[in-house]
PDB file of N, CA and C in Angstrom:
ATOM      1  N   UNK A   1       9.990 -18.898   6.510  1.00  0.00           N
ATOM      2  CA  UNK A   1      10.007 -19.102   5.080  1.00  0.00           C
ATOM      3  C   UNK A   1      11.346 -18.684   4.469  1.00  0.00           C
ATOM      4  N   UNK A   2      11.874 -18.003   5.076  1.00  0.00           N
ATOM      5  CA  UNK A   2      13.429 -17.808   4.256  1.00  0.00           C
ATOM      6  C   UNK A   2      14.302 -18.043   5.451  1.00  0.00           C
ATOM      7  N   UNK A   3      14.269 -18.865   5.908  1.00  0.00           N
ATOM      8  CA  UNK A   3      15.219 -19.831   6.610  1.00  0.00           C
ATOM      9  C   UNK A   3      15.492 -21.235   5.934  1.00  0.00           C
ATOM     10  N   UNK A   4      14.549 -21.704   5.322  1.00  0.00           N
ATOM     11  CA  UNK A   4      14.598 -22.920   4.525  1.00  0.00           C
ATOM     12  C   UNK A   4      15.602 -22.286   2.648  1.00  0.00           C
ATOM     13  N   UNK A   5      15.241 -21.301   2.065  1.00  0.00           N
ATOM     14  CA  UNK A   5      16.231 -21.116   0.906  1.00  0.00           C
ATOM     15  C   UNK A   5      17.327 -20.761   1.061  1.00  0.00           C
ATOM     16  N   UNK A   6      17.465 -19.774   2.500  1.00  0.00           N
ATOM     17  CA  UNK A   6      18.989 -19.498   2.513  1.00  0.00           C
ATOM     18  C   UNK A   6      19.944 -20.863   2.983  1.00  0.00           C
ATOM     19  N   UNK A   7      19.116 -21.961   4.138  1.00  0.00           N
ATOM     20  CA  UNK A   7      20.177 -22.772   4.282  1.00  0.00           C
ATOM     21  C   UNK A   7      20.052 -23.504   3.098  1.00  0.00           C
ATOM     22  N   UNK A   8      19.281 -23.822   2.085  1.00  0.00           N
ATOM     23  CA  UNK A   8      19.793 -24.442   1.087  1.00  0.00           C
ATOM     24  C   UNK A   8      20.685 -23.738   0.201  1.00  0.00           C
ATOM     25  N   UNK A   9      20.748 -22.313   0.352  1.00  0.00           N
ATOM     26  CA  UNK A   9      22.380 -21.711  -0.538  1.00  0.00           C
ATOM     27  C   UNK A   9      23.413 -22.057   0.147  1.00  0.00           C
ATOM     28  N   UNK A  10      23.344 -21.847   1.337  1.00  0.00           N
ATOM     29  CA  UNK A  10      24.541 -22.381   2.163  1.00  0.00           C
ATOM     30  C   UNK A  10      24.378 -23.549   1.658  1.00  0.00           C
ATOM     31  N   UNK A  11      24.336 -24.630   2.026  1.00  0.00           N
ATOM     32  CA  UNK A  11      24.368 -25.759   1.608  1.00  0.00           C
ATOM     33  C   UNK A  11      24.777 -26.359   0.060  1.00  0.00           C
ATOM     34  N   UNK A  12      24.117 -25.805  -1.144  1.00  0.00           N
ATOM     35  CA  UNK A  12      24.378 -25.655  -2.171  1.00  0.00           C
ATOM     36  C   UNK A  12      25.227 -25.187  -2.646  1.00  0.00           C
ATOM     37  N   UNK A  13      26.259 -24.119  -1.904  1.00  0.00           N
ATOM     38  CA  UNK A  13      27.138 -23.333  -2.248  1.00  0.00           C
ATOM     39  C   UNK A  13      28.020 -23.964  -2.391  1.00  0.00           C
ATOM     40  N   UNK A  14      28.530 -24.984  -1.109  1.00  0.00           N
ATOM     41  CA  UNK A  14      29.398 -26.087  -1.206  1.00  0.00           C
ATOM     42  C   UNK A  14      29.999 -26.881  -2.163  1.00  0.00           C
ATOM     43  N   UNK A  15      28.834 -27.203  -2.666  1.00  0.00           N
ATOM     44  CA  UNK A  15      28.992 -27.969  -3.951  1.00  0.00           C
ATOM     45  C   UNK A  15      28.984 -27.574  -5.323  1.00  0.00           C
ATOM     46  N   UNK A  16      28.595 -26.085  -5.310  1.00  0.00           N
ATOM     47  CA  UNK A  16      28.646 -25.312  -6.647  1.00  0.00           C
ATOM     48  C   UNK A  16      28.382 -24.270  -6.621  1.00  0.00           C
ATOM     49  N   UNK A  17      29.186 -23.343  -7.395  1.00  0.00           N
ATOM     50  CA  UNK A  17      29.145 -21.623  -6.896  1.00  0.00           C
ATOM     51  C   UNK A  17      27.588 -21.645  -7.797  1.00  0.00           C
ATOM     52  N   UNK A  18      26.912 -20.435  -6.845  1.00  0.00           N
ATOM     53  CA  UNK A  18      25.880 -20.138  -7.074  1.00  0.00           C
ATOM     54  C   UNK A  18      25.425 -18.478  -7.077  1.00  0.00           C
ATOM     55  N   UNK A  19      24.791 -18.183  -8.392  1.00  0.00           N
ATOM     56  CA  UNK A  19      24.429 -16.970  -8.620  1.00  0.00           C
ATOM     57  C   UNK A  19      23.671 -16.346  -8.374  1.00  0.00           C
ATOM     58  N   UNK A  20      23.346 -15.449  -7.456  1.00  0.00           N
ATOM     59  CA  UNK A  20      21.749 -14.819  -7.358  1.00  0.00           C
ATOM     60  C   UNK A  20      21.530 -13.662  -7.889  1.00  0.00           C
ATOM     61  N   UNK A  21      20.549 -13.631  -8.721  1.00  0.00           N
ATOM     62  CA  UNK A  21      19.909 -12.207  -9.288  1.00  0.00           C
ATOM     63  C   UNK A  21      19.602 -11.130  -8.503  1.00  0.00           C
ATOM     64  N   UNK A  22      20.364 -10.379  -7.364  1.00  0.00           N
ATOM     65  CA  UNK A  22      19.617  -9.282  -6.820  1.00  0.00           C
ATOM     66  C   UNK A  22      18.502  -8.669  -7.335  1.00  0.00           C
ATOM     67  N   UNK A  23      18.991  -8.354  -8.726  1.00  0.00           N
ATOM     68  CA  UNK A  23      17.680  -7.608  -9.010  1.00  0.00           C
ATOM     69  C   UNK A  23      16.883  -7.939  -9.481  1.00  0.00           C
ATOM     70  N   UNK A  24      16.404  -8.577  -9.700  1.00  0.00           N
ATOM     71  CA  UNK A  24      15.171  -9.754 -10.047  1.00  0.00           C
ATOM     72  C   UNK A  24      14.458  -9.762  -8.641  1.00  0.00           C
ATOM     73  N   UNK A  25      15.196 -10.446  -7.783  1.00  0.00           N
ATOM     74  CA  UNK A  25      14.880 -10.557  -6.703  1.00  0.00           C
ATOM     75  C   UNK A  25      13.963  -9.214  -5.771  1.00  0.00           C
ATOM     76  N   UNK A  26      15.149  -7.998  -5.794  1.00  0.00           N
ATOM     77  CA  UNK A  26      14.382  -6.976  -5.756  1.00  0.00           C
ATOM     78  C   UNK A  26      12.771  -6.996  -6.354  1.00  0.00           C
ATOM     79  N   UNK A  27      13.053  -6.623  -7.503  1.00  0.00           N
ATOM     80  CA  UNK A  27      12.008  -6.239  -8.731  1.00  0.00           C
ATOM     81  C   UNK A  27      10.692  -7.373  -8.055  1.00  0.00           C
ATOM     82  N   UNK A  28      10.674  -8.373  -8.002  1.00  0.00           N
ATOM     83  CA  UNK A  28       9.741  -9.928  -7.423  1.00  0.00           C
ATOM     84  C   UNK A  28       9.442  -9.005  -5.879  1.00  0.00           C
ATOM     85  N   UNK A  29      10.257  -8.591  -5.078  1.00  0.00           N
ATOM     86  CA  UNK A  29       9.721  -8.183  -3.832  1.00  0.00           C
ATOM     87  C   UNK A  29       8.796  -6.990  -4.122  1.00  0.00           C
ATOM     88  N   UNK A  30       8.998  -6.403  -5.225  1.00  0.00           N
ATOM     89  CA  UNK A  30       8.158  -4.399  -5.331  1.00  0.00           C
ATOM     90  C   UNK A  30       6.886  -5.220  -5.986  1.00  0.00           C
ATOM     91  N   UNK A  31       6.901  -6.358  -6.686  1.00  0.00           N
ATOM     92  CA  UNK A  31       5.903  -6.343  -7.474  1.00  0.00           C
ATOM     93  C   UNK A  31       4.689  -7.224  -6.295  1.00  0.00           C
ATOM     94  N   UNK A  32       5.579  -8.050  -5.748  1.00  0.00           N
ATOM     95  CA  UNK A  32       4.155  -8.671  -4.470  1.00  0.00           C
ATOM     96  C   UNK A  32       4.018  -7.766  -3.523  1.00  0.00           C
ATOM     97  N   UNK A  33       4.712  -6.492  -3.028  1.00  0.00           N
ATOM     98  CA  UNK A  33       4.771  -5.690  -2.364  1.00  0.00           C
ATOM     99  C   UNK A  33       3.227  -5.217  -2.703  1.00  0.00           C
ATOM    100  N   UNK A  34       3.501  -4.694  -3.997  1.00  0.00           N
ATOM    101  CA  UNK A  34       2.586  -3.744  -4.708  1.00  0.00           C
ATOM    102  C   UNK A  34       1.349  -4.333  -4.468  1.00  0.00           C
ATOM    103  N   UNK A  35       0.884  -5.638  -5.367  1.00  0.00           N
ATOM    104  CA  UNK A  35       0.210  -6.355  -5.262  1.00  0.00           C
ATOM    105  C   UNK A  35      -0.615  -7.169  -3.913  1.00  0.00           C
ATOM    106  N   UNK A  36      -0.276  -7.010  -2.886  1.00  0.00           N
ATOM    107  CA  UNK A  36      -0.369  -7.089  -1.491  1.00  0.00           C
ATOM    108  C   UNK A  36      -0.921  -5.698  -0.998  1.00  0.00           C
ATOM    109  N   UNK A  37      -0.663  -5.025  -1.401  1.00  0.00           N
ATOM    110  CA  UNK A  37      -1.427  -3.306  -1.379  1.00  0.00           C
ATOM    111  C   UNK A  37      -2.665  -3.186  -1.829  1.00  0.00           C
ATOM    112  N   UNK A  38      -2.726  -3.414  -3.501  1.00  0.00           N
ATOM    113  CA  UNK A  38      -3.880  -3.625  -4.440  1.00  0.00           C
ATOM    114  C   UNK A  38      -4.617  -4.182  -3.817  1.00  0.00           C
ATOM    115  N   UNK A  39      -4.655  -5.903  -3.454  1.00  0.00           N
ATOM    116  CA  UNK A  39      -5.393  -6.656  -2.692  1.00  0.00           C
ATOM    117  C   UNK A  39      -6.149  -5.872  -1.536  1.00  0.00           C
ATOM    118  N   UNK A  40      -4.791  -5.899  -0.657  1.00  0.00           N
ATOM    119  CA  UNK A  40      -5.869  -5.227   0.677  1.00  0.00           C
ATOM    120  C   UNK A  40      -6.504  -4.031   0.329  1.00  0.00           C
ATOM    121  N   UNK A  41      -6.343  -3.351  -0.161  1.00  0.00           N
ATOM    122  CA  UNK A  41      -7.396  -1.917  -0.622  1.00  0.00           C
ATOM    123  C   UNK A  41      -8.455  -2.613  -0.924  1.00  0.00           C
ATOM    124  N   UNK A  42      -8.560  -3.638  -2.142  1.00  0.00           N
ATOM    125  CA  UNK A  42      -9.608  -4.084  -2.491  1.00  0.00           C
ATOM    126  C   UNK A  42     -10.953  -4.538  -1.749  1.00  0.00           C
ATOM    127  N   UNK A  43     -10.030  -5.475  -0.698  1.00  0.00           N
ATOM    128  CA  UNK A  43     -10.670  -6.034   0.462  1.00  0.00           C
ATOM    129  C   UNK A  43     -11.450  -5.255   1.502  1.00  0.00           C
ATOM    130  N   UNK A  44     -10.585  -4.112   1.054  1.00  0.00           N
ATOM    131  CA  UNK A  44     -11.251  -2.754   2.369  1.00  0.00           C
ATOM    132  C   UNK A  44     -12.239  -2.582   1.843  1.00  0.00           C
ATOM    133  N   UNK A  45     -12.622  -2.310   0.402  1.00  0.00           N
ATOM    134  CA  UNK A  45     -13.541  -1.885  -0.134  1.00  0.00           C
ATOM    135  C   UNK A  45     -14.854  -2.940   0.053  1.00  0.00           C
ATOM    136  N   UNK A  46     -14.495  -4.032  -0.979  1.00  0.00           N
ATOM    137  CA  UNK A  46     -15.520  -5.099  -0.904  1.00  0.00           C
ATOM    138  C   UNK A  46     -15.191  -6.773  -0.808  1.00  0.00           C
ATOM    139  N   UNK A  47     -15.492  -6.636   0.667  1.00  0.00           N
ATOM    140  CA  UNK A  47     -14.311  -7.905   1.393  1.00  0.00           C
ATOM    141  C   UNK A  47     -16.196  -8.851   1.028  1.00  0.00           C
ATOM    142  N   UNK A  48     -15.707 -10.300   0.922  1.00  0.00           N
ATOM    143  CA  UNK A  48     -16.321 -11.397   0.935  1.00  0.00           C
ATOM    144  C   UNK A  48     -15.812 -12.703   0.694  1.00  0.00           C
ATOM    145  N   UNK A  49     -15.976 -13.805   1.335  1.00  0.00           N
ATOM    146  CA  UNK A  49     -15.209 -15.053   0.928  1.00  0.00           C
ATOM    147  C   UNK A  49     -16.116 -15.387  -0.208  1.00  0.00           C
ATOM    148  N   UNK A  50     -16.904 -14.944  -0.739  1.00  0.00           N
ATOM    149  CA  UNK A  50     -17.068 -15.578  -2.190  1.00  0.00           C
ATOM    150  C   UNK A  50     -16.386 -15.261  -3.286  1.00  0.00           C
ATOM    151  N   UNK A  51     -15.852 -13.978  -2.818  1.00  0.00           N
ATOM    152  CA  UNK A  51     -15.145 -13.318  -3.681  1.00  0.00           C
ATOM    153  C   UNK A  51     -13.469 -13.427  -3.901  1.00  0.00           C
ATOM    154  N   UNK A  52     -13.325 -14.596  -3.317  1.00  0.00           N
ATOM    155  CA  UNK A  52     -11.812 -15.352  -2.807  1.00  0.00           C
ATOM    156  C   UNK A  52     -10.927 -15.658  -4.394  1.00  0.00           C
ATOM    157  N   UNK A  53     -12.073 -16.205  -5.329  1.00  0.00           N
ATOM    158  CA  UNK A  53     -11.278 -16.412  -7.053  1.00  0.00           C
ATOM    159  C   UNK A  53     -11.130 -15.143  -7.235  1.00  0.00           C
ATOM    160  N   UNK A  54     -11.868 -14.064  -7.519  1.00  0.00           N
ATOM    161  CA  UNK A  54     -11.770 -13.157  -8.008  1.00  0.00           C
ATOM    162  C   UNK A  54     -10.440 -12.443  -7.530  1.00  0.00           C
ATOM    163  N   UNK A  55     -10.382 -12.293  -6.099  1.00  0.00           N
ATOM    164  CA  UNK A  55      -9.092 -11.816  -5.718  1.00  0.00           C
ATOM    165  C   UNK A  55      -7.871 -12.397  -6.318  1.00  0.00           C
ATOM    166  N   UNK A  56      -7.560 -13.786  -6.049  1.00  0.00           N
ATOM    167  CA  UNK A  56      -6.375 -14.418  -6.692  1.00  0.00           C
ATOM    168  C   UNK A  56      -6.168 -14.050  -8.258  1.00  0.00           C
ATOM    169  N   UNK A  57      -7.113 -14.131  -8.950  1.00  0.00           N
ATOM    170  CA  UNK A  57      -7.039 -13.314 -10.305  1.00  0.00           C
ATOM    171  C   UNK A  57      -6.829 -12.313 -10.700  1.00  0.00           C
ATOM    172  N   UNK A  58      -7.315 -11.177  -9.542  1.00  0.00           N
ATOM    173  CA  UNK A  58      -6.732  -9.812  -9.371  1.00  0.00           C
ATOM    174  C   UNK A  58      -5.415  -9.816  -8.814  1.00  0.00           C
ATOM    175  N   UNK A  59      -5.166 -10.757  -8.027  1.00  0.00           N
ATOM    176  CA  UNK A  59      -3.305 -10.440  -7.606  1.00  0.00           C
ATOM    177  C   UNK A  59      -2.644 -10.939  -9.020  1.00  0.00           C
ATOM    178  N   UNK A  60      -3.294 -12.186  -9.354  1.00  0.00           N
ATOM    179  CA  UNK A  60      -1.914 -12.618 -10.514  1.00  0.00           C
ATOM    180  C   UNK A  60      -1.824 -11.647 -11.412  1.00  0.00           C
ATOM    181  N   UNK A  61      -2.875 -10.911 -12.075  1.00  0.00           N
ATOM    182  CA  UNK A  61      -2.750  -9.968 -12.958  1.00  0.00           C
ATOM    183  C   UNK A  61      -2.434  -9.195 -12.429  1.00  0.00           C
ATOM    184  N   UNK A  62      -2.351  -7.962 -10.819  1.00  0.00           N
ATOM    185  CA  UNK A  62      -1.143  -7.648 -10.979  1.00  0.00           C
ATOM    186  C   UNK A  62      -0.103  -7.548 -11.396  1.00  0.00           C
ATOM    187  N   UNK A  63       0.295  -9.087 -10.266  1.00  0.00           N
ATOM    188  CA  UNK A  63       1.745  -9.129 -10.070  1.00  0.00           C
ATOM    189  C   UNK A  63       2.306  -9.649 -11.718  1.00  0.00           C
ATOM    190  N   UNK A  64       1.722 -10.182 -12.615  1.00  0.00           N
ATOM    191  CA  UNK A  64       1.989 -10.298 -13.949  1.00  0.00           C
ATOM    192  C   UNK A  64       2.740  -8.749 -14.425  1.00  0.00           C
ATOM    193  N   UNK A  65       1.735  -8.116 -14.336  1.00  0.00           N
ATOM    194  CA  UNK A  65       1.880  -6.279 -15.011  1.00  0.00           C
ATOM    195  C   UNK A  65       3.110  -5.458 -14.331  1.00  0.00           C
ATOM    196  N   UNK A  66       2.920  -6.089 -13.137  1.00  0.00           N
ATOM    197  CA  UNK A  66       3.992  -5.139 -12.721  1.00  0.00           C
ATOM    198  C   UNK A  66       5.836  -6.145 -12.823  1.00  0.00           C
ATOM    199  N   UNK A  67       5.251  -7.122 -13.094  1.00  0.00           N
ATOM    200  CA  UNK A  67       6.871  -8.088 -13.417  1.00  0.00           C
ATOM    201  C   UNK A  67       6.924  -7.524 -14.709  1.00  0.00           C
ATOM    202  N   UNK A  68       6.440  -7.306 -15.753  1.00  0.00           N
ATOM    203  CA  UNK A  68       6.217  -7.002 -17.111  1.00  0.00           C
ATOM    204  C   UNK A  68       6.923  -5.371 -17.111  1.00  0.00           C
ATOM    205  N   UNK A  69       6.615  -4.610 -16.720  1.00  0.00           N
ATOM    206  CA  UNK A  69       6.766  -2.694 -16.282  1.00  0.00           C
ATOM    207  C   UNK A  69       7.816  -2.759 -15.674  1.00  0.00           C
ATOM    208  N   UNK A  70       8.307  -3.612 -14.787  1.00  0.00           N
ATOM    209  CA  UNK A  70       9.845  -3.583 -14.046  1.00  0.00           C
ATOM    210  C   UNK A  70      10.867  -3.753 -15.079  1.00  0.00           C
ATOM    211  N   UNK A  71      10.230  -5.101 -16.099  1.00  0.00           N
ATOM    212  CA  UNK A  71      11.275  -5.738 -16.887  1.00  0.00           C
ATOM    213  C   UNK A  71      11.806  -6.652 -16.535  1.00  0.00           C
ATOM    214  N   UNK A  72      11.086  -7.409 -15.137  1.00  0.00           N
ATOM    215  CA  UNK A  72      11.910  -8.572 -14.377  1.00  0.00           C
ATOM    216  C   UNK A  72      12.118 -10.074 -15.105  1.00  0.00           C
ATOM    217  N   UNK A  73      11.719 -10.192 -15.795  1.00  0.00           N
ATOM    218  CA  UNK A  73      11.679 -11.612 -16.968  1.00  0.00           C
ATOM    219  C   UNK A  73      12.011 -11.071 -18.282  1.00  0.00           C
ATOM    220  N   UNK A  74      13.347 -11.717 -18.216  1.00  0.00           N
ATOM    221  CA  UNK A  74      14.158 -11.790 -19.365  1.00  0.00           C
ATOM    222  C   UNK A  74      14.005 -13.207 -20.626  1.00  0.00           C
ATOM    223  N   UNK A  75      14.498 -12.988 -22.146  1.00  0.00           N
ATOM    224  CA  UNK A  75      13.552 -13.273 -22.805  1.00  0.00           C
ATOM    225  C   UNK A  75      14.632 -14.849 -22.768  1.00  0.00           C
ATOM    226  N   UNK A  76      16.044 -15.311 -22.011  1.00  0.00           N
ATOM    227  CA  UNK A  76      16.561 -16.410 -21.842  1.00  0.00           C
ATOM    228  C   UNK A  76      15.649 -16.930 -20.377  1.00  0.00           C
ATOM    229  N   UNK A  77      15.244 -16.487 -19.584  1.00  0.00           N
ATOM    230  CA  UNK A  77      14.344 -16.735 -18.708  1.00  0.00           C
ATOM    231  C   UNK A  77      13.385 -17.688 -19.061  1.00  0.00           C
ATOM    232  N   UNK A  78      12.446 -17.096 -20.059  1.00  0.00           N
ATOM    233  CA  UNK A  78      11.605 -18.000 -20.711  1.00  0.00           C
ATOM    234  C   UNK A  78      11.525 -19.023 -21.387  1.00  0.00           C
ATOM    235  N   UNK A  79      13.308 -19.514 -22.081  1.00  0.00           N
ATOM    236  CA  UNK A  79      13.405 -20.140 -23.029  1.00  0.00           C
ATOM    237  C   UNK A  79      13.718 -21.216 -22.598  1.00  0.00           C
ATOM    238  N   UNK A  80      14.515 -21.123 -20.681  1.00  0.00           N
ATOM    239  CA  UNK A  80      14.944 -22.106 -20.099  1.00  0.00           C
ATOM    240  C   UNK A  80      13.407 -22.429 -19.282  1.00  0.00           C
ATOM    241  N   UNK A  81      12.302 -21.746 -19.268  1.00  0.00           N
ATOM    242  CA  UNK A  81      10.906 -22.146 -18.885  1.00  0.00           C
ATOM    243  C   UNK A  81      10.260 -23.276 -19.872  1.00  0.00           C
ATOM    244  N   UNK A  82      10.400 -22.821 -20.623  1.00  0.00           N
ATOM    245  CA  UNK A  82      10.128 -23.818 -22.324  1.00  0.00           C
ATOM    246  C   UNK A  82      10.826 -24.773 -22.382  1.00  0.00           C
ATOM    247  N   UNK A  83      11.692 -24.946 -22.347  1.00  0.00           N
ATOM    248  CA  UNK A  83      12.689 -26.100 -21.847  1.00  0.00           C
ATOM    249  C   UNK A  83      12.577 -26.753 -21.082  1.00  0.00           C
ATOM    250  N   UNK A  84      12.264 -26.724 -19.436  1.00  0.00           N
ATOM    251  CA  UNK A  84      11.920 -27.812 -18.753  1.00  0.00           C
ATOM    252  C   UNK A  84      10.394 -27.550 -18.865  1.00  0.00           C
ATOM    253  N   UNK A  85       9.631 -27.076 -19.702  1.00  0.00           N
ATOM    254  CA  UNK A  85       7.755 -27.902 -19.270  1.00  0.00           C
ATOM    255  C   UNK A  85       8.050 -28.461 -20.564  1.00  0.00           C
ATOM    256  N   UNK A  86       8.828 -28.378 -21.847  1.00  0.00           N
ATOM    257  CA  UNK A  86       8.515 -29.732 -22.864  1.00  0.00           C
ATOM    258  C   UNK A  86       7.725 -29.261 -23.962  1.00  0.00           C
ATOM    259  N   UNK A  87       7.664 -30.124 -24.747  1.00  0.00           N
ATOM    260  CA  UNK A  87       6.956 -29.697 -25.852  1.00  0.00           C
ATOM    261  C   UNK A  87       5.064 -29.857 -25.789  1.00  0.00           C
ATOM    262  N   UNK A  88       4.825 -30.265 -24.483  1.00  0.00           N
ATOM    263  CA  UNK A  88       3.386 -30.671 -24.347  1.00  0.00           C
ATOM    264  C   UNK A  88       2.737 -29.421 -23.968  1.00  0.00           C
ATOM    265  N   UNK A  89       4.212 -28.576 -22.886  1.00  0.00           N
ATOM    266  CA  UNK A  89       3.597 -27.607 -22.183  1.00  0.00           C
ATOM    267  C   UNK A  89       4.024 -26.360 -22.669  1.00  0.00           C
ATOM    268  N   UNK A  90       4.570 -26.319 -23.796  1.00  0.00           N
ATOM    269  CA  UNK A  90       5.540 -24.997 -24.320  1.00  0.00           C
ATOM    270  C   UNK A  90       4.668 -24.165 -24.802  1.00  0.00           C
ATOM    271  N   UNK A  91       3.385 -24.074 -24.962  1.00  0.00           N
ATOM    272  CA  UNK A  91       2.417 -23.234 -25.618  1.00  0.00           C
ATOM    273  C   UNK A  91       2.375 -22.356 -24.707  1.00  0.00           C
ATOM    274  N   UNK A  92       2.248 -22.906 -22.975  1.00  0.00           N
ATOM    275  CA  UNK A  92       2.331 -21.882 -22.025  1.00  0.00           C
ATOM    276  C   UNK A  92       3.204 -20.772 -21.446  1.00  0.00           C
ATOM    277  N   UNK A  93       4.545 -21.712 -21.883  1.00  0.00           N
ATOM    278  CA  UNK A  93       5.784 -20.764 -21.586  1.00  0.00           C
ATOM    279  C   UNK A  93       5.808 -19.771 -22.863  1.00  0.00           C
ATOM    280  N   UNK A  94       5.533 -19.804 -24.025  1.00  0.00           N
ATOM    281  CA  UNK A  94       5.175 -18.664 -25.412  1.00  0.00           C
ATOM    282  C   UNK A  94       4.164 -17.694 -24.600  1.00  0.00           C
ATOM    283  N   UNK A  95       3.313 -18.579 -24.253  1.00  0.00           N
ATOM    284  CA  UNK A  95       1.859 -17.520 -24.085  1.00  0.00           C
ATOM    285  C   UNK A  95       2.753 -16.423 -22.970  1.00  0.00           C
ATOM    286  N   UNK A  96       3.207 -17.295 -21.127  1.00  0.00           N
ATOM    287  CA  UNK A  96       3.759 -16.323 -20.856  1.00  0.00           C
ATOM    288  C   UNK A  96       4.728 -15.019 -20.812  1.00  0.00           C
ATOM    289  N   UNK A  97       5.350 -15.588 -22.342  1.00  0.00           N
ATOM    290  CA  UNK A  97       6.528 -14.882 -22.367  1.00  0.00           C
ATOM    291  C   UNK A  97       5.994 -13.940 -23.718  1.00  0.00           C
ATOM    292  N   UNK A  98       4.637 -14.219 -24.189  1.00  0.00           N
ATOM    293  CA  UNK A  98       4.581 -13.112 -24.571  1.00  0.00           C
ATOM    294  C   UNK A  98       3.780 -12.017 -24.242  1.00  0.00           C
ATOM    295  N   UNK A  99       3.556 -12.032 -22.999  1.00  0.00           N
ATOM    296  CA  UNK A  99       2.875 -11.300 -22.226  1.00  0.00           C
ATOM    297  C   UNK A  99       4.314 -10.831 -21.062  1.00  0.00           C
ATOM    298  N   UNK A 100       4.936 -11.334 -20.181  1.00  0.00           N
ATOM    299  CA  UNK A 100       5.935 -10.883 -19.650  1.00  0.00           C
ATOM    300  C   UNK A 100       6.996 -10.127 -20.533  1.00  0.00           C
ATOM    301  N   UNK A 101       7.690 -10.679 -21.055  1.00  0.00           N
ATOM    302  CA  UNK A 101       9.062 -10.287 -22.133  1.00  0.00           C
ATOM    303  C   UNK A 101       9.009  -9.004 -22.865  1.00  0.00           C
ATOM    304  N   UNK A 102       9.619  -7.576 -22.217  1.00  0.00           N
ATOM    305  CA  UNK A 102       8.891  -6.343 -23.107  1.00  0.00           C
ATOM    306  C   UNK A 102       9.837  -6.205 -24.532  1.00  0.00           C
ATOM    307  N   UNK A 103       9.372  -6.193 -25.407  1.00  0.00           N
ATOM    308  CA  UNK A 103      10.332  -6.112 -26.328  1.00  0.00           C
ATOM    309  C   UNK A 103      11.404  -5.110 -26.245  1.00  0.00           C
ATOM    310  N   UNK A 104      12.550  -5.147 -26.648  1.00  0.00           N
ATOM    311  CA  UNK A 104      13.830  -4.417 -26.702  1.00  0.00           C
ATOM    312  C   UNK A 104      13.402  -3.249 -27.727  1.00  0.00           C
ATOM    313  N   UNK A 105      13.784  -1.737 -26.957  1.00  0.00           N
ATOM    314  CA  UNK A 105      13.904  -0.675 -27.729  1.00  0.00           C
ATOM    315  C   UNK A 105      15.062  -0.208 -28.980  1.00  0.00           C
ATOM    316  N   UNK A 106      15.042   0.042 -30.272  1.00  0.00           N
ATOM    317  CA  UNK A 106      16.405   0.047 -30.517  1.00  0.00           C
ATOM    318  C   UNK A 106      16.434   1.042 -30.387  1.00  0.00           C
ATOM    319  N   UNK A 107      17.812   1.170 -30.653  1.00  0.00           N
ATOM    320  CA  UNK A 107      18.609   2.525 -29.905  1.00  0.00           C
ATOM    321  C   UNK A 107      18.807   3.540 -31.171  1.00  0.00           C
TER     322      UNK A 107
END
């Protein structure tokens, strides 16, 4: 699975310098990290394949909370999300971004 994105940076690089967010990137690895923890505990506890939605709903809300607590989604992040789903689908990129996006402290 990360043999296929890195040769497309290589590849991509070629043709246009390309930026990667370390820390985003980071922050995305602690939060499925985390969330991959949560899960299996859960499972230890009360494992069932009926209970297969419920889990996926428990990881996304996780991994939602803890992208949110890191600070990993920034509020131009969202705006270029809103931007390519359109005006049909932009209710969703608001909804997520106002649940991800922590507001700025002033100083």
């Amino acid at each position: 699975m990360t043999a296929s994105p890195g040769l497309a940076i290589v590849v991509l690089r070629r043709r246009q310098t390309i930026c990667i967010d370390v820390g985003m990137a980071w922050k995305s690895l602690v939060a499925g990290g985390v969330m991959a923890g949560v899960l299996f505990a859960v499972q230890m506890v009360a494992y069932s394949r009926i209970l297969f939605p419920v889990y996926v709903v428990l990881g996304g809300i996780v991994y939602l909370i803890l992208l949110r607590v890191l600070r990993a989604v920034r509020k131009h992040d969202m705006e270029l999300i809103e931007r390519y789903l359109g005006k049909r689908l932009g209710f969703l990129a608001r909804f997520l971004s106002a649940i991800l996006v922590a507001k700025e402290l002033p100083n």
